[in-house]
N, C-alpha and C. Protein backbone atom coordinates (compact mmCIF):
# COMPACT_ATOMS: atom_id res chain seq x y z
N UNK A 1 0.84 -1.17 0.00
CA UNK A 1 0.00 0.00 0.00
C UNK A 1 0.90 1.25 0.00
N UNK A 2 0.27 2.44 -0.88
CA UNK A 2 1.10 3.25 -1.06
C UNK A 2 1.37 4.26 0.02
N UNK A 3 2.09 5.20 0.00
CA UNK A 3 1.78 6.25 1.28
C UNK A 3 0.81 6.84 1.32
N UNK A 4 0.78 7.20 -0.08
CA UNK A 4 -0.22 8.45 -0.55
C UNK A 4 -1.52 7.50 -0.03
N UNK A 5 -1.95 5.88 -0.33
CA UNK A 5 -3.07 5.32 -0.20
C UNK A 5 -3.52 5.15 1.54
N UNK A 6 -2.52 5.02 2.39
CA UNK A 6 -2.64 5.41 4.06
C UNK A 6 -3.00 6.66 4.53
N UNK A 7 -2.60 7.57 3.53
CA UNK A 7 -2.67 9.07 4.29
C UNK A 7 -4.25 9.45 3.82
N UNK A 8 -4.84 8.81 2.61
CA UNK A 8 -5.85 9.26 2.38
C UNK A 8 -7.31 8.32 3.28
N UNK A 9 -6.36 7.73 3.65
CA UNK A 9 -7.01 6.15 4.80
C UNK A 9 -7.31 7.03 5.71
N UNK A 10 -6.44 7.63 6.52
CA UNK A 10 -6.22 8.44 7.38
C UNK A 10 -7.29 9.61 7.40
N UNK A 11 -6.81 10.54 6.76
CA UNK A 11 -7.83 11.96 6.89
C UNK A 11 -9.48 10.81 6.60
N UNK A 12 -9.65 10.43 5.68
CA UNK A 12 -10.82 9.59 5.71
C UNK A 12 -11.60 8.88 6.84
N UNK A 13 -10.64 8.36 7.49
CA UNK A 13 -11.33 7.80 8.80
C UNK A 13 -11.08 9.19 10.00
N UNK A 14 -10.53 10.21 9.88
CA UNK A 14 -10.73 11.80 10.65
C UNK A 14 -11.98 12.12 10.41
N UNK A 15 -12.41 11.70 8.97
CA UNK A 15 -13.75 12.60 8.26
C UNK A 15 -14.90 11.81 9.04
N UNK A 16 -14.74 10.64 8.43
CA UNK A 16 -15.46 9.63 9.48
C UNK A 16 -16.24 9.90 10.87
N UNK A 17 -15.05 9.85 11.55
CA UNK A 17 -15.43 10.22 13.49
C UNK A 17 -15.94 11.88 13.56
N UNK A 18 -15.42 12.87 12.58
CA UNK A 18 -16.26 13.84 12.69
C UNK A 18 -17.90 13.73 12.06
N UNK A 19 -17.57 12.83 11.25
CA UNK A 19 -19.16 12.58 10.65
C UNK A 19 -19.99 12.20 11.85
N UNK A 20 -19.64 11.39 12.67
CA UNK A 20 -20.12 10.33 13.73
C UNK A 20 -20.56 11.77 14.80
N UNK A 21 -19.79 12.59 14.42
CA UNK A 21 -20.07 13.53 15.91
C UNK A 21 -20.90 14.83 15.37
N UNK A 22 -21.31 14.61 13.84
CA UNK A 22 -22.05 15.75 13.51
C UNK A 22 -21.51 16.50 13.36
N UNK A 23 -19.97 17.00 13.03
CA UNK A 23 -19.27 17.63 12.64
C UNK A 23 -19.28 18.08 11.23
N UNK A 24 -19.89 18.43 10.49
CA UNK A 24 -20.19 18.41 8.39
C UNK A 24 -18.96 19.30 8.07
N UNK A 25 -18.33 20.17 8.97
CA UNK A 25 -17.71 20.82 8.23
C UNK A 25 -16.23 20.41 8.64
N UNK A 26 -16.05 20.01 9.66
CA UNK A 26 -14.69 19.36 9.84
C UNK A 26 -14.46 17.73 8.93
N UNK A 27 -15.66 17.56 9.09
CA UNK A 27 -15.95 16.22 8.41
C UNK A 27 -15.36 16.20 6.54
N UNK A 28 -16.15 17.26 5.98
CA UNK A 28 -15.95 18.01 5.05
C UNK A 28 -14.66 18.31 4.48
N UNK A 29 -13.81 19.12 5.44
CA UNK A 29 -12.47 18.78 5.17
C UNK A 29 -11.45 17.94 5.52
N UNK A 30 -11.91 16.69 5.94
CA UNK A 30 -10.97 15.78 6.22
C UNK A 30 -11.18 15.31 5.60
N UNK A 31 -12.08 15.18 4.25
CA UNK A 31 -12.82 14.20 3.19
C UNK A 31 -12.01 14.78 2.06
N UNK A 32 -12.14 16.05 2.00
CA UNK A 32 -11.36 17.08 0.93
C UNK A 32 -10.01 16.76 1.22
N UNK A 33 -9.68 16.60 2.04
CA UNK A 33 -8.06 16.65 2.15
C UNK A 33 -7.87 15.25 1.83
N UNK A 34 -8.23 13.89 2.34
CA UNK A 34 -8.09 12.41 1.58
C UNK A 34 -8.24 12.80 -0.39
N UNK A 35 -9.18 13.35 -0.45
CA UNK A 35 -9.00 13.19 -2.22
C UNK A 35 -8.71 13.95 -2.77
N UNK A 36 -7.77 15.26 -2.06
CA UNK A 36 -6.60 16.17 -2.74
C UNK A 36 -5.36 14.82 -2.61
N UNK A 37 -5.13 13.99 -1.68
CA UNK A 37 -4.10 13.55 -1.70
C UNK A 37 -4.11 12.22 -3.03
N UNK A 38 -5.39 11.36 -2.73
CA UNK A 38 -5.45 10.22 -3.59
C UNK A 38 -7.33 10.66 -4.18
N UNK A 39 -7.01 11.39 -5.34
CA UNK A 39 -8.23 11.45 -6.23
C UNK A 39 -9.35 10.15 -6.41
N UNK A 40 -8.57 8.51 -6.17
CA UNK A 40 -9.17 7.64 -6.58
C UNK A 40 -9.70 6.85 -5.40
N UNK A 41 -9.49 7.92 -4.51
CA UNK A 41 -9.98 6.79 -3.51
C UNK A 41 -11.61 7.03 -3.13
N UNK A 42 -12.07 5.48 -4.04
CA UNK A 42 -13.95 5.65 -3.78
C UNK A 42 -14.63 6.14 -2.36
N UNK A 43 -14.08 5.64 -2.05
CA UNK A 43 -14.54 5.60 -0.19
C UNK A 43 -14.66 6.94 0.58
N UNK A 44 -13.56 7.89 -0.03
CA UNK A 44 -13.72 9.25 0.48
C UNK A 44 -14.79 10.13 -0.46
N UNK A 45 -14.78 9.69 -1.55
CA UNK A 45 -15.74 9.96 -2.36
C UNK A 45 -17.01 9.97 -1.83
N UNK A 46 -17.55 8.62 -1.28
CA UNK A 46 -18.80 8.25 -1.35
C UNK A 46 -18.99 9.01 0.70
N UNK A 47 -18.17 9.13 1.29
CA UNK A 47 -18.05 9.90 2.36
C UNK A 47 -18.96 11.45 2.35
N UNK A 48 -17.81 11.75 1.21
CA UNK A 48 -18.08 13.15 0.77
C UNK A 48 -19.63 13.40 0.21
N UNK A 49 -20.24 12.61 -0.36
CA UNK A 49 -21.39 12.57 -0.57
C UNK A 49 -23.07 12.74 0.65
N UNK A 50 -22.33 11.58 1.56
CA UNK A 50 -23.11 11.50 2.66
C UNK A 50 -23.04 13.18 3.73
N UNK A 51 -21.92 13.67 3.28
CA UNK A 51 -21.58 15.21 4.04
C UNK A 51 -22.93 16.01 3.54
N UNK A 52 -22.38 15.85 1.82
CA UNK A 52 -23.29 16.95 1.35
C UNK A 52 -25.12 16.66 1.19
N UNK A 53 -25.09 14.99 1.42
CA UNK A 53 -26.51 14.73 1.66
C UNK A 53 -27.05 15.42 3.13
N UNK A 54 -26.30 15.28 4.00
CA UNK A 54 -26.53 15.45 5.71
C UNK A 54 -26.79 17.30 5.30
N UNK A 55 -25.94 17.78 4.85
CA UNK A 55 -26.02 19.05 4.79
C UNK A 55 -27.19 19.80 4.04
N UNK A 56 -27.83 18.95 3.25
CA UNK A 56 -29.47 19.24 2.52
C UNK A 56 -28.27 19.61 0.89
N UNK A 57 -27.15 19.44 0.44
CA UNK A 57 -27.08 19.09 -0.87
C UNK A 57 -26.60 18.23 -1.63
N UNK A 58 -28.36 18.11 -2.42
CA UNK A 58 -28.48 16.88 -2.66
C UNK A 58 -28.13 16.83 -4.19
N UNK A 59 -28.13 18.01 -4.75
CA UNK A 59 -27.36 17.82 -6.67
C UNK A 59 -25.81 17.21 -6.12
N UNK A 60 -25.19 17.89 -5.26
CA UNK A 60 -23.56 17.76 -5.05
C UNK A 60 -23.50 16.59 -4.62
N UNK A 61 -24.52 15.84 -3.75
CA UNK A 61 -24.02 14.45 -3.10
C UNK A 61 -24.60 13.57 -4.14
N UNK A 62 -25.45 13.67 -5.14
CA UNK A 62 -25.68 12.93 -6.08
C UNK A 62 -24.69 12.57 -7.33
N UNK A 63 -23.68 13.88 -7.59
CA UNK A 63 -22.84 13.73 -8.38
C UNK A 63 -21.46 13.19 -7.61
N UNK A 64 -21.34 13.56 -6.30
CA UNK A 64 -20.30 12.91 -5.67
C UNK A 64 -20.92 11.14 -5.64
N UNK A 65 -21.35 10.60 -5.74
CA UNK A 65 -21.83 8.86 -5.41
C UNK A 65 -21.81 8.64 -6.95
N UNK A 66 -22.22 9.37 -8.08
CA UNK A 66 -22.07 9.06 -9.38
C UNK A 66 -20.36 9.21 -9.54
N UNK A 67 -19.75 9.99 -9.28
CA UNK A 67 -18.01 9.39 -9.67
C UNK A 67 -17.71 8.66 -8.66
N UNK A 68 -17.94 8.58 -7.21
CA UNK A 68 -17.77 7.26 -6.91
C UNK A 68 -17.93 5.92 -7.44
N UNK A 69 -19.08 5.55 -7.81
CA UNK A 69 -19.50 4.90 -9.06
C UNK A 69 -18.69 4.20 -10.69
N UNK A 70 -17.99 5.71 -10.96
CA UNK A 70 -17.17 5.86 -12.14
C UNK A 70 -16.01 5.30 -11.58
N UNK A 71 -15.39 5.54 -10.62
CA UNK A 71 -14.68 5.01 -10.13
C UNK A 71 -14.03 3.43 -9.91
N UNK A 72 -15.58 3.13 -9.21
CA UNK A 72 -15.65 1.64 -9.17
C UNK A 72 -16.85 1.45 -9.06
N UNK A 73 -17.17 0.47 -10.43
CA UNK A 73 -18.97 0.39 -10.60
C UNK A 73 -19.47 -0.85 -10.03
N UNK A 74 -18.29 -1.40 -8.90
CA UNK A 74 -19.15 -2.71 -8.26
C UNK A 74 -19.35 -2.23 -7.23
N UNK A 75 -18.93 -0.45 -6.37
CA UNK A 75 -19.30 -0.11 -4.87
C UNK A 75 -20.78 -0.06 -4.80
N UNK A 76 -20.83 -1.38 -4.23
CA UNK A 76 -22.68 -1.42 -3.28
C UNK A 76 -22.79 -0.66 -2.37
N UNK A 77 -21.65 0.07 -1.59
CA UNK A 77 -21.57 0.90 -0.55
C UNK A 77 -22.40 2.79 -1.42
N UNK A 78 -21.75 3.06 -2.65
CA UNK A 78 -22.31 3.89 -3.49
C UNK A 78 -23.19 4.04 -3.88
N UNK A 79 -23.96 2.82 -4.54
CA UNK A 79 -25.06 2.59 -5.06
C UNK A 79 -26.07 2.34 -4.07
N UNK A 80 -26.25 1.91 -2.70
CA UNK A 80 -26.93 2.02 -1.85
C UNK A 80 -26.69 3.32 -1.10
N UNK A 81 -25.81 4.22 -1.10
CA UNK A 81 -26.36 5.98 -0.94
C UNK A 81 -26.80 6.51 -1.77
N UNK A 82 -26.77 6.25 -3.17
CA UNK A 82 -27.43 7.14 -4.28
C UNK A 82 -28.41 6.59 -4.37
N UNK A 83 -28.78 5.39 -3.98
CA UNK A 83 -30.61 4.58 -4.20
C UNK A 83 -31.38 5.50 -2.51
N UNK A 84 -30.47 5.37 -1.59
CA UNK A 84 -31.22 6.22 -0.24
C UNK A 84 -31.06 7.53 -0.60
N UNK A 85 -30.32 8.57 -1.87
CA UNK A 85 -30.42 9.87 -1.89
C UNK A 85 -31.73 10.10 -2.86
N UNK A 86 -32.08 9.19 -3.61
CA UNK A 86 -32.99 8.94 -5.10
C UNK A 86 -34.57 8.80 -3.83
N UNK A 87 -34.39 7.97 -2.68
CA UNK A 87 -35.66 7.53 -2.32
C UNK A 87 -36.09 8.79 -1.49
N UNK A 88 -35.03 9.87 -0.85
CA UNK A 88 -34.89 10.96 0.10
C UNK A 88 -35.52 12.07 -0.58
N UNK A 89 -35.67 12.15 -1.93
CA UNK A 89 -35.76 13.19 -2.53
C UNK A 89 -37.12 12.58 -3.68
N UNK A 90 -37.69 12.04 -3.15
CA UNK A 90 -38.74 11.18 -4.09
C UNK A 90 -39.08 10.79 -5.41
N UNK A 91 -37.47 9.99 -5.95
CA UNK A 91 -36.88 9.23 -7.04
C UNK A 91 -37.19 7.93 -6.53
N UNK A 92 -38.48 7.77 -5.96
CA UNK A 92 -38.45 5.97 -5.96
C UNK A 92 -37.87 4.65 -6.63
N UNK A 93 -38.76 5.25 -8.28
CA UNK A 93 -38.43 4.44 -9.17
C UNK A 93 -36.78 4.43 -9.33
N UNK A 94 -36.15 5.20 -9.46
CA UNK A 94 -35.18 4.86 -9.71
C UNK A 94 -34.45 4.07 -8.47
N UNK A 95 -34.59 4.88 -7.47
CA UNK A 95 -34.18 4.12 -6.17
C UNK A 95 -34.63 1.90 -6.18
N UNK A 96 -35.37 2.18 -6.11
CA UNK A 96 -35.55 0.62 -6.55
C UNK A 96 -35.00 0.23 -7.75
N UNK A 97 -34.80 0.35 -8.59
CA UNK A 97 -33.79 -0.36 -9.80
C UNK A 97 -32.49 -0.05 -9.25
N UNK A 98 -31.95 0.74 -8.32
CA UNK A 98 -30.80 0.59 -8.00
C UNK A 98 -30.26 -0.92 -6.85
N UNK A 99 -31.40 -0.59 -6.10
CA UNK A 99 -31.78 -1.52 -4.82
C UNK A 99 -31.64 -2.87 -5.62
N UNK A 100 -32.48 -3.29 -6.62
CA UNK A 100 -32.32 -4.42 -7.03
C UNK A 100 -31.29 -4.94 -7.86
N UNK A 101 -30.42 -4.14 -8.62
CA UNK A 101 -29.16 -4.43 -8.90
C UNK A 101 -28.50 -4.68 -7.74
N UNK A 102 -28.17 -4.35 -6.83
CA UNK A 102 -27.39 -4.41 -5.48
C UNK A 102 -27.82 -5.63 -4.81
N UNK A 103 -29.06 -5.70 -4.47
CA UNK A 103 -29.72 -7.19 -4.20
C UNK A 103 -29.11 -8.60 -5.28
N UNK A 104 -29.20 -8.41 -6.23
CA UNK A 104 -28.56 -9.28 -7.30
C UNK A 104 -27.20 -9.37 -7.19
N UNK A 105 -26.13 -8.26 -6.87
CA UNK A 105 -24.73 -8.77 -6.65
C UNK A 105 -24.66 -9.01 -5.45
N UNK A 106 -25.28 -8.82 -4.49
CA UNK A 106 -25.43 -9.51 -3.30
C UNK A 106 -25.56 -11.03 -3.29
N UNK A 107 -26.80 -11.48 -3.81
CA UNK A 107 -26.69 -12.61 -3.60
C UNK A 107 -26.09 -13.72 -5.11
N UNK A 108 -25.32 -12.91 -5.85
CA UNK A 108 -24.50 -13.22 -6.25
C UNK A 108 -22.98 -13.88 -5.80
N UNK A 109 -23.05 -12.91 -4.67
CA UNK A 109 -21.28 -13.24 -3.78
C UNK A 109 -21.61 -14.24 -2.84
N UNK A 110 -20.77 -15.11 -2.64
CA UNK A 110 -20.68 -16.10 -2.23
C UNK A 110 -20.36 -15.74 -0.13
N UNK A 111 -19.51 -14.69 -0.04
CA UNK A 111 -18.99 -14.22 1.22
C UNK A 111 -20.00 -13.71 1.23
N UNK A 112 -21.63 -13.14 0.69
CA UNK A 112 -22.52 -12.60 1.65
C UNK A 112 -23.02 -13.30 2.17
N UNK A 113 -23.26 -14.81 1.48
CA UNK A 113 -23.93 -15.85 2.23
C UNK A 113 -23.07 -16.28 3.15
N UNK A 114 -21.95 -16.30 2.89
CA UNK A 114 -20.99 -16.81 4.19
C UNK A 114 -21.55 -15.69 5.64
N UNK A 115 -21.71 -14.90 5.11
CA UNK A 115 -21.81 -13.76 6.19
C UNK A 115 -23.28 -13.96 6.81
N UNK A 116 -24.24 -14.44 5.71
CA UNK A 116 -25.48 -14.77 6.20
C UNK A 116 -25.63 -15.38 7.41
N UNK A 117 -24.79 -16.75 6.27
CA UNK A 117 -24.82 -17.67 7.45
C UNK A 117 -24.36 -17.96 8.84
N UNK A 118 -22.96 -16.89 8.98
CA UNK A 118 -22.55 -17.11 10.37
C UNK A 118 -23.61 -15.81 11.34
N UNK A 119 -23.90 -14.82 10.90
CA UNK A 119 -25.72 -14.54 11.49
C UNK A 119 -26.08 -15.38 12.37
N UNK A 120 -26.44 -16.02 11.48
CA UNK A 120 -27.73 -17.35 11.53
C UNK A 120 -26.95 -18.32 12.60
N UNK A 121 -26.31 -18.15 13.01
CA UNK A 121 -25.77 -19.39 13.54
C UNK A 121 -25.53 -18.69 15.07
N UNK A 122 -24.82 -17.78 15.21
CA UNK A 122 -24.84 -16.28 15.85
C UNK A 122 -25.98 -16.41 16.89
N UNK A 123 -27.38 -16.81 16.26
CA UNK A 123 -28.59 -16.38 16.68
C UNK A 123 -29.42 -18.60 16.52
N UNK A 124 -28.27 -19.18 16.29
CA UNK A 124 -28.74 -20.62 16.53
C UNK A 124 -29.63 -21.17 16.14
N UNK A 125 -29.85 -20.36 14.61
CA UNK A 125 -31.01 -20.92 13.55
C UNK A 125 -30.09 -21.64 12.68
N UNK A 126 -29.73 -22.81 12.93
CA UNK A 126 -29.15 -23.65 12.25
C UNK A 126 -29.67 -24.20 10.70
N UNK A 127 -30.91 -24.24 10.53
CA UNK A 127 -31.42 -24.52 9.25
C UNK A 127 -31.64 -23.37 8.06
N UNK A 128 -30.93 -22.12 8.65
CA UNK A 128 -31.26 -20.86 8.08
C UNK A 128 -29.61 -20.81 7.72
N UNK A 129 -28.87 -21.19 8.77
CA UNK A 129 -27.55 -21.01 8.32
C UNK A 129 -27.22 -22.00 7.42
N UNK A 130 -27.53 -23.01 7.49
CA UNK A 130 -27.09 -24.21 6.26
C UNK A 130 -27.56 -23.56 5.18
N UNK A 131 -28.86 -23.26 4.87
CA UNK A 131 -29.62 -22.96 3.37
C UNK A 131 -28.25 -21.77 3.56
N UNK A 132 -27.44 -20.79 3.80
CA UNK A 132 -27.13 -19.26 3.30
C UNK A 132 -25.70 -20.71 2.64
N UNK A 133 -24.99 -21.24 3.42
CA UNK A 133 -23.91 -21.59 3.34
C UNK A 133 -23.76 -22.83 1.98
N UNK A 134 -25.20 -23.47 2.03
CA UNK A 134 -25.18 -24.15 0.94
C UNK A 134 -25.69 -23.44 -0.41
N UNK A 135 -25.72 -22.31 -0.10
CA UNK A 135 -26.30 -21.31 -1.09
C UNK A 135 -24.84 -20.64 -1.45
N UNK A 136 -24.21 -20.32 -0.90
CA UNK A 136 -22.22 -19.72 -1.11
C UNK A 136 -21.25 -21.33 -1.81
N UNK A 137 -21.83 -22.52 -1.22
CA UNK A 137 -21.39 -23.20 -2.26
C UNK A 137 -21.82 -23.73 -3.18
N UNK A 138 -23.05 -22.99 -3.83
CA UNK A 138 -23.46 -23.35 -4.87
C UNK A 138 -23.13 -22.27 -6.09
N UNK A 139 -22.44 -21.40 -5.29
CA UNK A 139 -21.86 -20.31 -5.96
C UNK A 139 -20.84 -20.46 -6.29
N UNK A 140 -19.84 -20.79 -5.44
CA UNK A 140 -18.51 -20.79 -5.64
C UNK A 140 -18.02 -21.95 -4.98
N UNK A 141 -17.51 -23.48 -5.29
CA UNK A 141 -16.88 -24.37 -4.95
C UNK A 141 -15.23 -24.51 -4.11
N UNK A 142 -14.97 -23.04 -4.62
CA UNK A 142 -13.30 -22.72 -4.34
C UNK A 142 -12.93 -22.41 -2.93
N UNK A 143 -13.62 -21.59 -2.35
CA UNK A 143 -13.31 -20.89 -1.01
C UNK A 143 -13.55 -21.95 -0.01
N UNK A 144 -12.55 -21.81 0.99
CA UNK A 144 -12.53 -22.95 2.09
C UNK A 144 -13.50 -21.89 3.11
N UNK A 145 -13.51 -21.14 3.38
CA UNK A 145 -14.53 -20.71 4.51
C UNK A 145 -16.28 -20.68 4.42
N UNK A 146 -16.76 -21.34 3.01
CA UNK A 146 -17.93 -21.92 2.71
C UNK A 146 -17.66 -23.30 3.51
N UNK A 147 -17.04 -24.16 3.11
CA UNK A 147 -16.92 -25.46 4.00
C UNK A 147 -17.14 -25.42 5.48
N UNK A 148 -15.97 -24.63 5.41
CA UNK A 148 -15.75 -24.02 7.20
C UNK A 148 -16.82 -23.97 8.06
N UNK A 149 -17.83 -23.21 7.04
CA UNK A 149 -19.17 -22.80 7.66
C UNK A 149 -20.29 -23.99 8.27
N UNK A 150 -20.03 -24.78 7.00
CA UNK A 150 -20.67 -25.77 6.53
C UNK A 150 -20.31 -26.80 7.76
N UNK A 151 -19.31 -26.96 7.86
CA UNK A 151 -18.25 -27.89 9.16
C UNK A 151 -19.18 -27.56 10.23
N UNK A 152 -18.81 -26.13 10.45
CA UNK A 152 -19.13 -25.65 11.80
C UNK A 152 -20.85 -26.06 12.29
N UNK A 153 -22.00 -25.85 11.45
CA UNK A 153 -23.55 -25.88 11.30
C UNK A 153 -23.55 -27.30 11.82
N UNK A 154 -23.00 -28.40 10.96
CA UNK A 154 -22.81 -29.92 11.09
C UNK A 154 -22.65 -30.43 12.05
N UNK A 155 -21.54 -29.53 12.86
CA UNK A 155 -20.90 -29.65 14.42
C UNK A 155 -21.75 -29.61 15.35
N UNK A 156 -22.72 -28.45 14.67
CA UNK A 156 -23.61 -27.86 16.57
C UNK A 156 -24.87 -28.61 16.22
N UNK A 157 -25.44 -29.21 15.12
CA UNK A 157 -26.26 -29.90 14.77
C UNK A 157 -26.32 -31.56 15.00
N UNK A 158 -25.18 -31.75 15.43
CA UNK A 158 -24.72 -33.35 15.92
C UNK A 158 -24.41 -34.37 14.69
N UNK A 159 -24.16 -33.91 13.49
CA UNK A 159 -23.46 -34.96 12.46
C UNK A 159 -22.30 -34.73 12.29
N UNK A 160 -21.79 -34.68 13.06
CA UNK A 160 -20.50 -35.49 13.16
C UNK A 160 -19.48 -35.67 11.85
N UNK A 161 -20.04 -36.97 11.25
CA UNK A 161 -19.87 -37.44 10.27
C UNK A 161 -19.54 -36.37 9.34
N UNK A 162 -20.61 -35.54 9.01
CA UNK A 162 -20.96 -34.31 7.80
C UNK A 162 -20.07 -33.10 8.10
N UNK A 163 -19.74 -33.29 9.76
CA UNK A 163 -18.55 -32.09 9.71
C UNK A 163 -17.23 -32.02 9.75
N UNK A 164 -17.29 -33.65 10.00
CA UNK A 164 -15.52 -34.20 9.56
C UNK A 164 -15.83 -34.10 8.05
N UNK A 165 -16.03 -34.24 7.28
CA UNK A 165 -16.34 -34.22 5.64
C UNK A 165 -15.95 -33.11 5.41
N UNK A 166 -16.93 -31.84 5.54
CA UNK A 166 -16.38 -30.53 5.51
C UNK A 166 -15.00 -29.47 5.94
N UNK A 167 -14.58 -30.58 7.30
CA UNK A 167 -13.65 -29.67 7.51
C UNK A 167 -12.81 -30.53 6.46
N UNK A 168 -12.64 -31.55 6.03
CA UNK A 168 -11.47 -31.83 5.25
C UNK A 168 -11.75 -31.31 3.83
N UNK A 169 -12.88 -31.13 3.15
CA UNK A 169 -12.63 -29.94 2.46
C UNK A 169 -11.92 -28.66 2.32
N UNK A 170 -12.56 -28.32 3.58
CA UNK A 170 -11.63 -26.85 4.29
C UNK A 170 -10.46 -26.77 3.98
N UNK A 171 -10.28 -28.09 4.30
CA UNK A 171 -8.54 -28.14 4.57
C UNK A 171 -8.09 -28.20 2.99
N UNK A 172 -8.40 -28.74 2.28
CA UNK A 172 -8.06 -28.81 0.76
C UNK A 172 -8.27 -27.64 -0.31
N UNK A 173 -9.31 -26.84 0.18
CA UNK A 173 -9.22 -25.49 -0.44
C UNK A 173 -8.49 -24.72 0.58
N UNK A 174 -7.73 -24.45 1.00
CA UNK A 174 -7.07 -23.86 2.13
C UNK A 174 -5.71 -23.41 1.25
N UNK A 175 -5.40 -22.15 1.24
CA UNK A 175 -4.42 -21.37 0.59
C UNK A 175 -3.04 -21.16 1.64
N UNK A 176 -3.31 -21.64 2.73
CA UNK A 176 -1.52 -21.28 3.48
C UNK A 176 -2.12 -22.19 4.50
N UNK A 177 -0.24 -22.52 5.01
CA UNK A 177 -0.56 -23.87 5.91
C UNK A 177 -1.27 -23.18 7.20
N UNK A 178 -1.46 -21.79 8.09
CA UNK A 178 -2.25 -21.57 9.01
C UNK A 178 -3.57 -22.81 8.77
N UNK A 179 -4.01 -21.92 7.88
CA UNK A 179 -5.86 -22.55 7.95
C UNK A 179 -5.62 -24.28 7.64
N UNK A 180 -4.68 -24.68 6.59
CA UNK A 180 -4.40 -26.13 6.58
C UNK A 180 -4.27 -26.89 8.26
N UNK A 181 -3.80 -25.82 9.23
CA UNK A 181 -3.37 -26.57 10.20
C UNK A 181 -4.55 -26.62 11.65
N UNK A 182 -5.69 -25.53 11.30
CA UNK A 182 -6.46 -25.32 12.32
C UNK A 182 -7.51 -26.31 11.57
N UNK A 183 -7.78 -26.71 10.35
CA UNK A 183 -8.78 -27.82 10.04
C UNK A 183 -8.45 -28.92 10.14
N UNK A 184 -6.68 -28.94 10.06
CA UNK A 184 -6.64 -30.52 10.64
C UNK A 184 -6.63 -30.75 12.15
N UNK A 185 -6.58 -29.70 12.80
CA UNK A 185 -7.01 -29.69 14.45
C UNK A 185 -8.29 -30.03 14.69
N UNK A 186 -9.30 -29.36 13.94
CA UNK A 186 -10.66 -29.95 13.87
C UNK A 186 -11.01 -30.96 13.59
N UNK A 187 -10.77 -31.57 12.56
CA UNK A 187 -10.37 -33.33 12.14
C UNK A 187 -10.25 -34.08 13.49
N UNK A 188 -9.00 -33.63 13.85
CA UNK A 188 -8.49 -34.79 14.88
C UNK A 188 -9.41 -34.28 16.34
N UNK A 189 -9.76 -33.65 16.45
CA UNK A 189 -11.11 -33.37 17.26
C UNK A 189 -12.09 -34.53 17.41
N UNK A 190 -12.41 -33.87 15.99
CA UNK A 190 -13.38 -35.18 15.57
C UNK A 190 -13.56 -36.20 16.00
N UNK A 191 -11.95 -36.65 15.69
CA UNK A 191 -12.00 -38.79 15.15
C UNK A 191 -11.43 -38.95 16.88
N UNK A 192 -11.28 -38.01 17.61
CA UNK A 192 -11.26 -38.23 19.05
C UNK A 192 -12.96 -38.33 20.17
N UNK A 193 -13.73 -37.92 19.36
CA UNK A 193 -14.95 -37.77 20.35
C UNK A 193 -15.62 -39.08 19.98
């Protein structure tokens, strides 16, 4: 990471905690000062937007979330402030065609269902967490922390069987020996109980 990409990290998360404290105008320029330093960074962008929404302007925070956007046209973080600036200002329609693109790469990604599912599990709806997790590997076969998930549900559910299976998946999509070595801990868990 570059310097220039920390320092604009920096004033950005300044802009941030003044945002948090109702600060718009300190907020304001700690947002300005991140994208005098790094122009490309979306995040201060889409910051800067929420300033000028909070502040009642709403042409400026609409065009700030549209080059956020330009920027990077997969930020759901963007496109869900310009669908809440569209619904604020009574652009429904459009606000919903934004919403539902975002809904669609949502449950497109495989880590939202991962994310679903550990929720769900969180809160010990075990049959809610399986459907999110068998829904992330029906997406994507590759990632070991779909298994993981999958392991874990199996575990608190009492098959045993189904979560020694999974974690040795885990272990086989597993990219560095860390995670190789905490699923074969789980394994031998296992074939010990």
């Amino acid at each position: 990471m570059s310097k220039q990409a920390v320092m604009a990290m920096f004033y950005n998360n300044k802009g941030a905690d003044a945002l948090l404290r109702k600060d718009y105008t300190s907020a304001y320029a700690y947002f300005r000062e991140a994208l005098l330093i790094d122009p490309n960074f979306d995040s201060g962008w889409i910051n800067l937007g929420i300033v000028y929404r909070l502040s009642g302007y709403f042409n400026q925070a609409e065009k700030t979330y549209q080059h956020a956007l330009g920027l990077n046209s997969d930020s759901l973080t963007a496109s869900e402030n310009l669908a809440y600036l569209y619904t604020f200002t009574g652009r429904e329609e459009e606000a919903e065609a934004i919403l539902a693109k975002v809904e669609y790469k949502r449950n497109s990604n495989p880590y939202y269902h991962v994310n679903l599912g550990e929720q769900e599990m969180e809160q010990e709806h075990w049959d809610q967490a399986l459907g999110h997790f068998r829904r992330a590997l029906a997406l994507d076969r590759s990632k070991h922390e779909v298994y993981f998930g999958l392991a874990r549900v199996y575990f608190e559910i009492g098959e045993l069987q189904q979560s020694k299976r999974y974690f040795k998946q885990a272990k086989n999509k597993a990219h560095n020996r860390q995670n190789e070595d905490k699923y074969q801990h789980k394994i031998d868990f296992l074939r010990n109980l």
